[in-house]
N, C-alpha and C. Protein backbone atom coordinates (compact mmCIF):
# COMPACT_ATOMS: atom_id res chain seq x y z
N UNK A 1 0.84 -1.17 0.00
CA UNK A 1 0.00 0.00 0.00
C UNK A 1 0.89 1.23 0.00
N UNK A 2 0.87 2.54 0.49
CA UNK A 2 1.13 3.70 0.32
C UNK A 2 1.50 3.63 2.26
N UNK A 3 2.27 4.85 2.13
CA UNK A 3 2.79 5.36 3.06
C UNK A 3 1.83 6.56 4.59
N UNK A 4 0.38 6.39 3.68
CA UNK A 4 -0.55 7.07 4.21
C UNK A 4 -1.31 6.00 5.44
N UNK A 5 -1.22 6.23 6.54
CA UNK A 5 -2.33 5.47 7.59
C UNK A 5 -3.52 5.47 7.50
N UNK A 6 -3.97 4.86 7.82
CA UNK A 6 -5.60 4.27 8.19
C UNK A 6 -6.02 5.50 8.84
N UNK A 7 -5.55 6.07 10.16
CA UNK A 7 -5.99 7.57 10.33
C UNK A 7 -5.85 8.18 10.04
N UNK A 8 -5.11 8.55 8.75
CA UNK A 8 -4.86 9.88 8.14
C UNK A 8 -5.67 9.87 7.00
N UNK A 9 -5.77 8.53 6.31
CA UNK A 9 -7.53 8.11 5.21
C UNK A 9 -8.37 8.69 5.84
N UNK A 10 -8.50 8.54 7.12
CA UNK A 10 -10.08 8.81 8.36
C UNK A 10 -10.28 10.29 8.36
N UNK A 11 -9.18 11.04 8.46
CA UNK A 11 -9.21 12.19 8.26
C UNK A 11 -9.15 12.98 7.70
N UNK A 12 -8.91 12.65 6.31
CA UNK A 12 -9.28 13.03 4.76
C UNK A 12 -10.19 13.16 4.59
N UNK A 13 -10.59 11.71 4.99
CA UNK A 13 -12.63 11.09 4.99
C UNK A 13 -13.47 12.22 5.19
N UNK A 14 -13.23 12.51 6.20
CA UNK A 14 -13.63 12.86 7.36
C UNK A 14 -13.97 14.98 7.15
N UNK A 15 -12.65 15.03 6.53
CA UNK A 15 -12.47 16.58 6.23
C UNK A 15 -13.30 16.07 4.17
N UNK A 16 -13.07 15.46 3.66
CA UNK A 16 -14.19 15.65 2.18
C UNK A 16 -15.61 15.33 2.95
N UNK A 17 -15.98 14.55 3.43
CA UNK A 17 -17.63 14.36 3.92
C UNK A 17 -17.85 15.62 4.58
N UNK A 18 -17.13 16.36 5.45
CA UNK A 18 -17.59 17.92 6.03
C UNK A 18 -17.89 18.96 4.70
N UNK A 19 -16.41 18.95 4.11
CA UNK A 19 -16.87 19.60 2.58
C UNK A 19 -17.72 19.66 2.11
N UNK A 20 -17.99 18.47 1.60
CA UNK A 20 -19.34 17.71 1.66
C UNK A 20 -21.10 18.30 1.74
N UNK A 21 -20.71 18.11 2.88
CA UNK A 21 -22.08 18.89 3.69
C UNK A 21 -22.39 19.76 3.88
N UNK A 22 -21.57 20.66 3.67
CA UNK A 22 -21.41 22.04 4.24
C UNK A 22 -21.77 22.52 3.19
N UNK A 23 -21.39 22.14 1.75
CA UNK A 23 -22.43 22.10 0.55
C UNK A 23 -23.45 21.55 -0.10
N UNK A 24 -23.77 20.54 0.45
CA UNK A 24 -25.07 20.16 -0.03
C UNK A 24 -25.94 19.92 0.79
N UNK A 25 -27.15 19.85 0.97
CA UNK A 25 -27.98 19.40 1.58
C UNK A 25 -28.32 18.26 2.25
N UNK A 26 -27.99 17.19 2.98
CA UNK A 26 -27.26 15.93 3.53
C UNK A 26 -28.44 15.54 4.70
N UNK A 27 -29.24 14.05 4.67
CA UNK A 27 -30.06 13.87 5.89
C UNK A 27 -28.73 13.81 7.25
N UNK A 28 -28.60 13.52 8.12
CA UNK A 28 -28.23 13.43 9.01
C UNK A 28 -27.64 11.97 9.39
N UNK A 29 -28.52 10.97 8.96
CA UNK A 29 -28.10 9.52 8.88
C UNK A 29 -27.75 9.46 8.04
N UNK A 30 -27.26 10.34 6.30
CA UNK A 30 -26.62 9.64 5.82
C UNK A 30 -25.10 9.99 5.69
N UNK A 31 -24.52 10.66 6.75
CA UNK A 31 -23.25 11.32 7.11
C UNK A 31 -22.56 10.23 7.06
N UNK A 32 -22.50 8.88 7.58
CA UNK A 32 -21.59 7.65 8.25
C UNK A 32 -21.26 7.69 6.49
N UNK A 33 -22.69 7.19 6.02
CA UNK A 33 -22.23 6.64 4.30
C UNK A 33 -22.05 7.48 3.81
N UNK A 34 -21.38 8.96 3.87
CA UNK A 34 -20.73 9.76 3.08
C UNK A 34 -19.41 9.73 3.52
N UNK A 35 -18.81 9.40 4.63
CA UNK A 35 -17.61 8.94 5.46
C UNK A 35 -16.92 7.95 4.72
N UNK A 36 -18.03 7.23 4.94
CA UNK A 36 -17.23 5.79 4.44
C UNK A 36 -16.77 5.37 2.98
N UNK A 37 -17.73 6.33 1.96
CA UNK A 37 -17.32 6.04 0.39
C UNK A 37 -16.24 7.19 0.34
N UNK A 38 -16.29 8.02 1.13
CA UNK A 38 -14.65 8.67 0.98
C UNK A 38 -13.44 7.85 1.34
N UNK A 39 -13.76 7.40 2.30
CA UNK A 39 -12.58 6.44 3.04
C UNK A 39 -11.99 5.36 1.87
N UNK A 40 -13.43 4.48 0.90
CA UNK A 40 -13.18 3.91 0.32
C UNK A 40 -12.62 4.61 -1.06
N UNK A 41 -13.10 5.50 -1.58
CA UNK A 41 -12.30 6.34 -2.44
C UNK A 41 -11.22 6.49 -2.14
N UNK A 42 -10.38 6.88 -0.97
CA UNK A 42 -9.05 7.60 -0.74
C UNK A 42 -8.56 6.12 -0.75
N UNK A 43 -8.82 5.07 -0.20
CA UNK A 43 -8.02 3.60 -0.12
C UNK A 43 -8.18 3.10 -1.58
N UNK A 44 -8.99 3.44 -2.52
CA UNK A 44 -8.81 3.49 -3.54
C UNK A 44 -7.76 3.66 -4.30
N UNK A 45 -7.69 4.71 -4.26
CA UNK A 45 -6.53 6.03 -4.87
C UNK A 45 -5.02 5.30 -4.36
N UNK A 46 -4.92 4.86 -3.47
CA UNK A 46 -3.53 4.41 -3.17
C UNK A 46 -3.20 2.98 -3.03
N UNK A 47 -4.12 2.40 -3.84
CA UNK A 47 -3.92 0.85 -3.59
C UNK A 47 -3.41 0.81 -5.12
N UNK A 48 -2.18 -0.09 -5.07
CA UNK A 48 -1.74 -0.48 -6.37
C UNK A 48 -2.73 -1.38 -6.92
N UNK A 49 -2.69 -1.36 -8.11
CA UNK A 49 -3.34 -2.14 -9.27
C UNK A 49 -2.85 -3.96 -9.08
N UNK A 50 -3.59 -4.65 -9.44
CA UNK A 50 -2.99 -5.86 -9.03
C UNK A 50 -2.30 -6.24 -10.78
N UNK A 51 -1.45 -7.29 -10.45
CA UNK A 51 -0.06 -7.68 -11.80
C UNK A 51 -1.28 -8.27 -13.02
N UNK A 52 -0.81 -8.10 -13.80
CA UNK A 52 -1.56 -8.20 -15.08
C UNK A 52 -1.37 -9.71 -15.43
N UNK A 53 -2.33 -9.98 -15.96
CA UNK A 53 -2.30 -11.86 -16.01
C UNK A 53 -1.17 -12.08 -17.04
N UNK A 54 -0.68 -13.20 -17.24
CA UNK A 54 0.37 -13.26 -18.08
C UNK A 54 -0.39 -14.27 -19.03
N UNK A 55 -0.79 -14.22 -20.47
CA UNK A 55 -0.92 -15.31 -21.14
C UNK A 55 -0.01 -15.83 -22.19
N UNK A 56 -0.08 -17.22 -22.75
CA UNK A 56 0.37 -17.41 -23.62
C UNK A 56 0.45 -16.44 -24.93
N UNK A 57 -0.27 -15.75 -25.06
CA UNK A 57 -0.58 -15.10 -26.39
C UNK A 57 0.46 -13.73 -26.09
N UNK A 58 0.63 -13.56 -24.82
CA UNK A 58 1.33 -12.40 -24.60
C UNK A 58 2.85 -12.40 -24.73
N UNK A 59 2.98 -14.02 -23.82
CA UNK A 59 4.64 -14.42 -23.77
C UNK A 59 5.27 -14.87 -25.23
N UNK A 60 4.33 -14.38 -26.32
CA UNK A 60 4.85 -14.48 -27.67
C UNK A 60 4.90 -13.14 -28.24
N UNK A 61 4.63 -12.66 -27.68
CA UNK A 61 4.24 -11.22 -28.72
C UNK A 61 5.66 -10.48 -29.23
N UNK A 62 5.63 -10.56 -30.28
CA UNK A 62 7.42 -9.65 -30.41
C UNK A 62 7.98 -10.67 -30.99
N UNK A 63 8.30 -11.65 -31.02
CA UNK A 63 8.95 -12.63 -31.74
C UNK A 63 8.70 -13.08 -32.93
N UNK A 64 9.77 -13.38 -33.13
CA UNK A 64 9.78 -13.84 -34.63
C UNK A 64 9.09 -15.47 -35.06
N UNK A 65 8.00 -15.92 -35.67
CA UNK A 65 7.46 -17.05 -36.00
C UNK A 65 8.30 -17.52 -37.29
N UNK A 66 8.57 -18.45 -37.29
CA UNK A 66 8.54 -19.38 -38.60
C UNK A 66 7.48 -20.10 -39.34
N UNK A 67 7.52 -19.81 -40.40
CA UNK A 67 6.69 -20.23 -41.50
C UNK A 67 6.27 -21.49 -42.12
């Protein structure tokens, strides 16, 4: 992962969901789930991509075939 903590995601979270609200119009219960898809956005953003499958068709590509 990235060099960023779990509480410092929380408090990203935490400071975009205030943003957030402070501009739009927001029920009150749905504050947690505006928390939490930030949280998951920002853990998003810093999670590497997982390794790309390797196929046969790939471990040829570039080479020279015979005829």
């Amino acid at each position: 992962m990235s060099d960023i903590s779990t509480n410092e995601l929380r408090l990203l979270a935490a400071k975009i969901a205030t943003s957030y609200v402070q501009a739009n119009p927001v029920a009150s219960d749905h504050l947690t789930g505006i928390i939490r898809v930030a949280y998951q956005g920002l853990r998003h953003c810093i999670t590497p991509p997982p390794a790309p499958a390797v196929t046969a068709r790939n471990r040829h590509r570039g080479r020279a075939t015979s005829a």
